[in-house]
Protein backbone atom coordinates (compact mmCIF):
# COMPACT_ATOMS: atom_id res chain seq x y z
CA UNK A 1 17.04 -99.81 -238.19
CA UNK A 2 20.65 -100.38 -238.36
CA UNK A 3 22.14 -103.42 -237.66
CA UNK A 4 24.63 -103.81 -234.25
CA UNK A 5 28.20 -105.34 -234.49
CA UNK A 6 29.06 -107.82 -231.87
CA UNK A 7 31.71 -105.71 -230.09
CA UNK A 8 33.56 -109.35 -229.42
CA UNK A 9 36.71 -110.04 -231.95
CA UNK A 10 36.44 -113.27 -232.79
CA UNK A 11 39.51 -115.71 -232.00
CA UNK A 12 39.02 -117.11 -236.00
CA UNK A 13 41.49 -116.10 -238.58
CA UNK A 14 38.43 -116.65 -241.27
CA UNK A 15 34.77 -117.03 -241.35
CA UNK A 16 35.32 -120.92 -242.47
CA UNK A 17 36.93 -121.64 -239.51
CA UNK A 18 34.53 -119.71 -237.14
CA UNK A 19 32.15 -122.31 -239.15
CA UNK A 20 33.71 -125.44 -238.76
CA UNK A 21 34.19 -124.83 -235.43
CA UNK A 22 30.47 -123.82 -234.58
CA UNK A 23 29.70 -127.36 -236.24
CA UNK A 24 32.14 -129.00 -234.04
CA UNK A 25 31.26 -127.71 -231.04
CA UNK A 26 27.36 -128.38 -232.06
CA UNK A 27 28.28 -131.92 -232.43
CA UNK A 28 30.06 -132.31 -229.53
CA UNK A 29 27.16 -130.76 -227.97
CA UNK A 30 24.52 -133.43 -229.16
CA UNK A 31 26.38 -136.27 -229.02
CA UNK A 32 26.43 -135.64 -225.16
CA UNK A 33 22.74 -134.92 -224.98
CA UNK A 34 21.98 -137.93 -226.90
CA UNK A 35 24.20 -140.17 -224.82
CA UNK A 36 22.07 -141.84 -222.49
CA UNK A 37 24.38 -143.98 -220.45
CA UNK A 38 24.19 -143.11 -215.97
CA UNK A 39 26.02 -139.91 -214.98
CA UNK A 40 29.40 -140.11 -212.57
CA UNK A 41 28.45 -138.29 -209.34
CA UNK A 42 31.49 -135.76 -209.30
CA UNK A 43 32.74 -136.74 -205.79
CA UNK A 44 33.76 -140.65 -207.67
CA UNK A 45 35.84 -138.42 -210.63
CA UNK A 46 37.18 -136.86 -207.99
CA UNK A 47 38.08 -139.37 -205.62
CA UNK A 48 39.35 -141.16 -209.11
CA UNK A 49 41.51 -138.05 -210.64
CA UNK A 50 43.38 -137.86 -206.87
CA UNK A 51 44.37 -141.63 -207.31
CA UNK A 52 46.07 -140.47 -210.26
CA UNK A 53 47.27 -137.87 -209.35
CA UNK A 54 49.00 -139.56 -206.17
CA UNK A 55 50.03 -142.42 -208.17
CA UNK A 56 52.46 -139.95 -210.30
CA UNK A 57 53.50 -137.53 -207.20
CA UNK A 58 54.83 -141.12 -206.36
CA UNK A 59 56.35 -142.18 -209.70
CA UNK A 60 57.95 -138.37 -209.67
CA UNK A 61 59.46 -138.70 -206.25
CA UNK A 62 61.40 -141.86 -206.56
CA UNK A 63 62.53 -140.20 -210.17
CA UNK A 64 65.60 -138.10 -209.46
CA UNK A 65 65.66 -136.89 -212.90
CA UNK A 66 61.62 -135.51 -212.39
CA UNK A 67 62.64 -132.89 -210.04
């Protein structure tokens, strides 16, 4: 039986950083599942982010030098 080559180039320059990446990313990964603190309904980030968002459009419009 001959073995199959992922036919996907990998975006790594080397195999150790293909690694430390994978063990990154795994981390990353469990941390979150192991964090048990109450999920933000997505409509409250939202309504949050726009705030933001707002609150610069207005810093940028009184800023002649932002346009």
């Amino acid at each position: 039986m001959s073995k199959k080559t992922s036919q996907i180039a990998s975006e790594f320059a080397t195999t150790e950083e293909a690694e430390a990446y994978d063990h990154w990313f795994r981390t990353k990964v469990q941390k979150s599942l192991n964090d048990h603190r109450p999920a933000t309904a997505h409509e409250e980030v939202m309504a949050a982010l726009r705030k933001i968002i707002e609150a610069k459009r207005d810093i940028n419009a009184s800023d002649p030098m932002a346009n």
